[in-house]
N, C-alpha and C. Protein backbone atom coordinates (compact mmCIF):
# COMPACT_ATOMS: atom_id res chain seq x y z
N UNK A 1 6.03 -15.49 30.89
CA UNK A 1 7.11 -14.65 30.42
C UNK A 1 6.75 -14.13 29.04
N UNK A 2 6.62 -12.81 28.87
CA UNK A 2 6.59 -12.13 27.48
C UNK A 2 7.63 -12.34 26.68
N UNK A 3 7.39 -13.10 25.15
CA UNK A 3 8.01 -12.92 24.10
C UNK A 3 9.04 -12.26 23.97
N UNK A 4 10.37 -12.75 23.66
CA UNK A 4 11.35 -11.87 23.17
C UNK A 4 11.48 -11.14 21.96
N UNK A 5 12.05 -9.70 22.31
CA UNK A 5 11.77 -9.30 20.76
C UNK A 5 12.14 -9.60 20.09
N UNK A 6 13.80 -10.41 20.12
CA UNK A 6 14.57 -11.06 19.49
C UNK A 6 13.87 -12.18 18.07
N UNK A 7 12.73 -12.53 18.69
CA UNK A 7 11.95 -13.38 18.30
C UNK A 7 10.87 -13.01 16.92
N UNK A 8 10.90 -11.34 17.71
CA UNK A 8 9.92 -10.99 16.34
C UNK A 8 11.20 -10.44 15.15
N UNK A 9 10.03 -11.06 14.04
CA UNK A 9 10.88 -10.80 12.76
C UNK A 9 10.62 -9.28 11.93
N UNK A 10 11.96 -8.73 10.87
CA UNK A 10 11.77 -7.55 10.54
C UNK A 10 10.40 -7.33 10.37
N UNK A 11 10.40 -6.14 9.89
CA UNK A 11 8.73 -6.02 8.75
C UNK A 11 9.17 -6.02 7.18
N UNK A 12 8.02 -6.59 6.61
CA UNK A 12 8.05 -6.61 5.51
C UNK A 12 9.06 -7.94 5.29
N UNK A 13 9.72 -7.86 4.26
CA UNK A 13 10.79 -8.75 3.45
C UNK A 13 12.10 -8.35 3.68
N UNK A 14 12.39 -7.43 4.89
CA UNK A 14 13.55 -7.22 4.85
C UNK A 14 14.56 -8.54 5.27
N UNK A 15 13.83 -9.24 6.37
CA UNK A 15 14.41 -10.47 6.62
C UNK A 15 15.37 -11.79 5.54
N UNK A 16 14.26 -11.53 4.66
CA UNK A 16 14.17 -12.52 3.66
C UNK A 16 15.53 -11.95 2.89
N UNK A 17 15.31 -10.30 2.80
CA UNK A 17 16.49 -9.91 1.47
C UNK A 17 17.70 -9.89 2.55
N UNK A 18 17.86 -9.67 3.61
CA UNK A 18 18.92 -9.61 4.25
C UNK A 18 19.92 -11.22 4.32
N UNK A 19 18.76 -12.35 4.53
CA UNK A 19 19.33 -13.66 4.23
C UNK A 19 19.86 -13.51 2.76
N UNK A 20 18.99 -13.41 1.76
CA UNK A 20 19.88 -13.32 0.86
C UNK A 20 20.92 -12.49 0.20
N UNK A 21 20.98 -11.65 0.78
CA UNK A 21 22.75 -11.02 0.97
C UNK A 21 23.73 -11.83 1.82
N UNK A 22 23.51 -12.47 2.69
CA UNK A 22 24.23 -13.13 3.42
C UNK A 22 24.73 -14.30 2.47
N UNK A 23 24.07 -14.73 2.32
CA UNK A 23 23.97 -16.07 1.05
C UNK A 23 25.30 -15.56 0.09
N UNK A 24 24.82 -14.23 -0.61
CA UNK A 24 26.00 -13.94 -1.90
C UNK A 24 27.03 -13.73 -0.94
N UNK A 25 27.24 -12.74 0.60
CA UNK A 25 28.68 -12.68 0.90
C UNK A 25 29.00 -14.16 0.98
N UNK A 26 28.36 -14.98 1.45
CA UNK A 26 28.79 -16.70 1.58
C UNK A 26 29.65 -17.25 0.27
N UNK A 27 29.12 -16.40 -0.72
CA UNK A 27 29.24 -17.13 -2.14
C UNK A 27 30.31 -16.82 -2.58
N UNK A 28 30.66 -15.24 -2.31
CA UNK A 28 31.98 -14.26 -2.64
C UNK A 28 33.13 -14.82 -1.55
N UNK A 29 32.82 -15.43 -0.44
CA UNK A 29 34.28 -16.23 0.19
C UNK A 29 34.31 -15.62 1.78
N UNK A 30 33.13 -14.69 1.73
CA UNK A 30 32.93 -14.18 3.50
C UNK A 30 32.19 -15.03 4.48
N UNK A 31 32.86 -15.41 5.27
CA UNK A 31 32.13 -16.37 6.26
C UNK A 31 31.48 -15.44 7.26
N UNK A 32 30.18 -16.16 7.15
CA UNK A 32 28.75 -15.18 7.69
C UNK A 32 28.40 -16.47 8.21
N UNK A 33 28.23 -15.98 9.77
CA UNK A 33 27.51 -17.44 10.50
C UNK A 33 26.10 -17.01 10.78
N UNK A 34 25.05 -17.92 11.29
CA UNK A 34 23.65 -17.91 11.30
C UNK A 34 23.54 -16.79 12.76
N UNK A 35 24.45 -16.82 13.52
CA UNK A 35 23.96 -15.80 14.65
C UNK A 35 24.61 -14.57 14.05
N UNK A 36 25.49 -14.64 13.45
CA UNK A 36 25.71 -12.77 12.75
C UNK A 36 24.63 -12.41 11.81
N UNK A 37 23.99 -13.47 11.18
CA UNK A 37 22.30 -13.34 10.47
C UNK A 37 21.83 -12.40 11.60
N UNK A 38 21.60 -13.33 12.54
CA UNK A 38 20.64 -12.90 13.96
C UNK A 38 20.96 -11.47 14.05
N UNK A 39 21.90 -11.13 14.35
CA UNK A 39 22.69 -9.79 15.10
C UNK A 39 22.42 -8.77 13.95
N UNK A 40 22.66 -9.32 12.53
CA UNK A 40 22.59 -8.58 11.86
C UNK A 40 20.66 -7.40 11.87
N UNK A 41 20.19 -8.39 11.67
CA UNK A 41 18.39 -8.37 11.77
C UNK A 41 18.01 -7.48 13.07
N UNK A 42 18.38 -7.96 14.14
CA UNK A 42 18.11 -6.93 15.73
C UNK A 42 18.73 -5.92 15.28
N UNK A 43 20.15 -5.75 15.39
CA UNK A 43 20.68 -4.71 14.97
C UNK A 43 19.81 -3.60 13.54
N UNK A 44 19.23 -4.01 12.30
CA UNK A 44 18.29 -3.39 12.40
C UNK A 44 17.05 -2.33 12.49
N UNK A 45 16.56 -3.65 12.98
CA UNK A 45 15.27 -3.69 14.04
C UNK A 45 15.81 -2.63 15.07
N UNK A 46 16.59 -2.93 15.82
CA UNK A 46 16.85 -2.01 16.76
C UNK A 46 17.33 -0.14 16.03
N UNK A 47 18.21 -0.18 15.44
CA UNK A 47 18.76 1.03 14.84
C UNK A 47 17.86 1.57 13.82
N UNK A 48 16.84 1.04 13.45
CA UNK A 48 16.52 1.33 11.57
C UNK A 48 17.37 2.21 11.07
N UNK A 49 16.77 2.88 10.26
CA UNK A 49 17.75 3.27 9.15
C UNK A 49 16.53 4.03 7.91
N UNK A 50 17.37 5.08 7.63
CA UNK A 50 16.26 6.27 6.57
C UNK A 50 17.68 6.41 5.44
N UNK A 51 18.69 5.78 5.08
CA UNK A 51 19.66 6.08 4.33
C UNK A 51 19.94 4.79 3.82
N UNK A 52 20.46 4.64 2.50
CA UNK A 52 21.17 3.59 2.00
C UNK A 52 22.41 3.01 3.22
N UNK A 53 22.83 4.70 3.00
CA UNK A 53 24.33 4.32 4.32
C UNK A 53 24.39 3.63 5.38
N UNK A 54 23.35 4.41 6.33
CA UNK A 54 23.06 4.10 7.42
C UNK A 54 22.77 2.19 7.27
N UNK A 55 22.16 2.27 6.58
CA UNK A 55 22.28 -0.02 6.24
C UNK A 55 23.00 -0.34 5.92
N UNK A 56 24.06 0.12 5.23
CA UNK A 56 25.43 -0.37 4.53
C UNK A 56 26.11 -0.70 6.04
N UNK A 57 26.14 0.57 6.80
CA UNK A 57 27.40 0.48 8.14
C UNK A 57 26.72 -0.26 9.10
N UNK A 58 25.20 -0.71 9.45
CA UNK A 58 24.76 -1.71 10.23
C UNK A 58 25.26 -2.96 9.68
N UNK A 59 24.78 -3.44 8.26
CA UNK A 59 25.21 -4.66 7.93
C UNK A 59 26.73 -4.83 8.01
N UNK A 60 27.29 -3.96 7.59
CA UNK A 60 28.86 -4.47 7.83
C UNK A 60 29.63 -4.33 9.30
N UNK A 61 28.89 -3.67 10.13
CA UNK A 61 29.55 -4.06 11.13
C UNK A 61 29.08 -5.23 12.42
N UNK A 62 28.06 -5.50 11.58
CA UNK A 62 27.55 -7.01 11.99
C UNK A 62 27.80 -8.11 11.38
N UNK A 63 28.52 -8.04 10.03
CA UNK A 63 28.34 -9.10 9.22
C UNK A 63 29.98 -9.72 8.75
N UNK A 64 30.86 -8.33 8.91
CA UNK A 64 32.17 -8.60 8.59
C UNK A 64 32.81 -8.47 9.71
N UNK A 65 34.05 -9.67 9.70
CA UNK A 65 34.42 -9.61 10.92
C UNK A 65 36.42 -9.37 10.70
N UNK A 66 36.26 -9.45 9.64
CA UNK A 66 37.82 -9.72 8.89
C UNK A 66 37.89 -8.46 8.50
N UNK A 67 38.94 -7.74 8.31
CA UNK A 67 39.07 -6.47 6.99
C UNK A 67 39.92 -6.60 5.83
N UNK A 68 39.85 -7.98 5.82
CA UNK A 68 40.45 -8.03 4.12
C UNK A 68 39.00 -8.76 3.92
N UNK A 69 37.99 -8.18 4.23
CA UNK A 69 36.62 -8.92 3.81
C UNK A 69 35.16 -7.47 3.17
N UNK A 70 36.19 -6.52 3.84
CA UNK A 70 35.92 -4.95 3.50
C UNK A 70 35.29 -4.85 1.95
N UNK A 71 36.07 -4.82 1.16
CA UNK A 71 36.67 -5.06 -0.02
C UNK A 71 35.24 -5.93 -0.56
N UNK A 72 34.77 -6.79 -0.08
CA UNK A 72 34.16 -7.96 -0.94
C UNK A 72 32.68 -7.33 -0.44
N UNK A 73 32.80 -7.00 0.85
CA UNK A 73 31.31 -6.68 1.43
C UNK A 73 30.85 -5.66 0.31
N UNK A 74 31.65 -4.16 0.15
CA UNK A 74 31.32 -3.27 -0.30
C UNK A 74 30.89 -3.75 -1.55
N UNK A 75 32.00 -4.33 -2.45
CA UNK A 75 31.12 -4.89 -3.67
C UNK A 75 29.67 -5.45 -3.84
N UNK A 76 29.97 -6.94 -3.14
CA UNK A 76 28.24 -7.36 -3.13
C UNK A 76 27.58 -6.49 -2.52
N UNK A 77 27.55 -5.18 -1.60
CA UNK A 77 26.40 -4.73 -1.19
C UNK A 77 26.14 -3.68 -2.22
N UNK A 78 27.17 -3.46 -3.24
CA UNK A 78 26.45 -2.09 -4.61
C UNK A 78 25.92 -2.97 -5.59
N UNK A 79 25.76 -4.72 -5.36
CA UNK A 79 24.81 -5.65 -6.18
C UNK A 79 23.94 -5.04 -5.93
């Protein structure tokens, strides 16, 4: 059985910086579980992205699940 792609990781360091955004929404009071990590990363991998924006609206609609959590995402993501 061939490898899932699921399995392969971003390129580069995006992986790495995407955990640690997850980390600060963790820190700011947004609960981010390890498979919305996952979802977040495919998602992606799958969509890329040539815009700030275009990553802003992948990560948040993988990462926030609340909308009084709106508010906190947008902040830490103009960190």
């Amino acid at each position: 059985m061939p490898p899932s792609s699921l399995a392969a990781p971003p390129e580069g360091r995006l992986a790495e910086n995407v955990a640690h955004f997850v980390h600060a929404l963790r820190r700011a009071g947004v609960k981010v579980g390890s498979s919305q990590l996952h979802t977040a990363l495919e998602a992606v991998r799958v969509a890329g992205f040539t815009e700030r924006g275009d990553f802003y609206w992948v990560l948040r609609s993988t990462l926030v699940t609340r909308p009084e959590h709106f508010d906190t995402f947008h902040q830490v993501f103009r960190l």
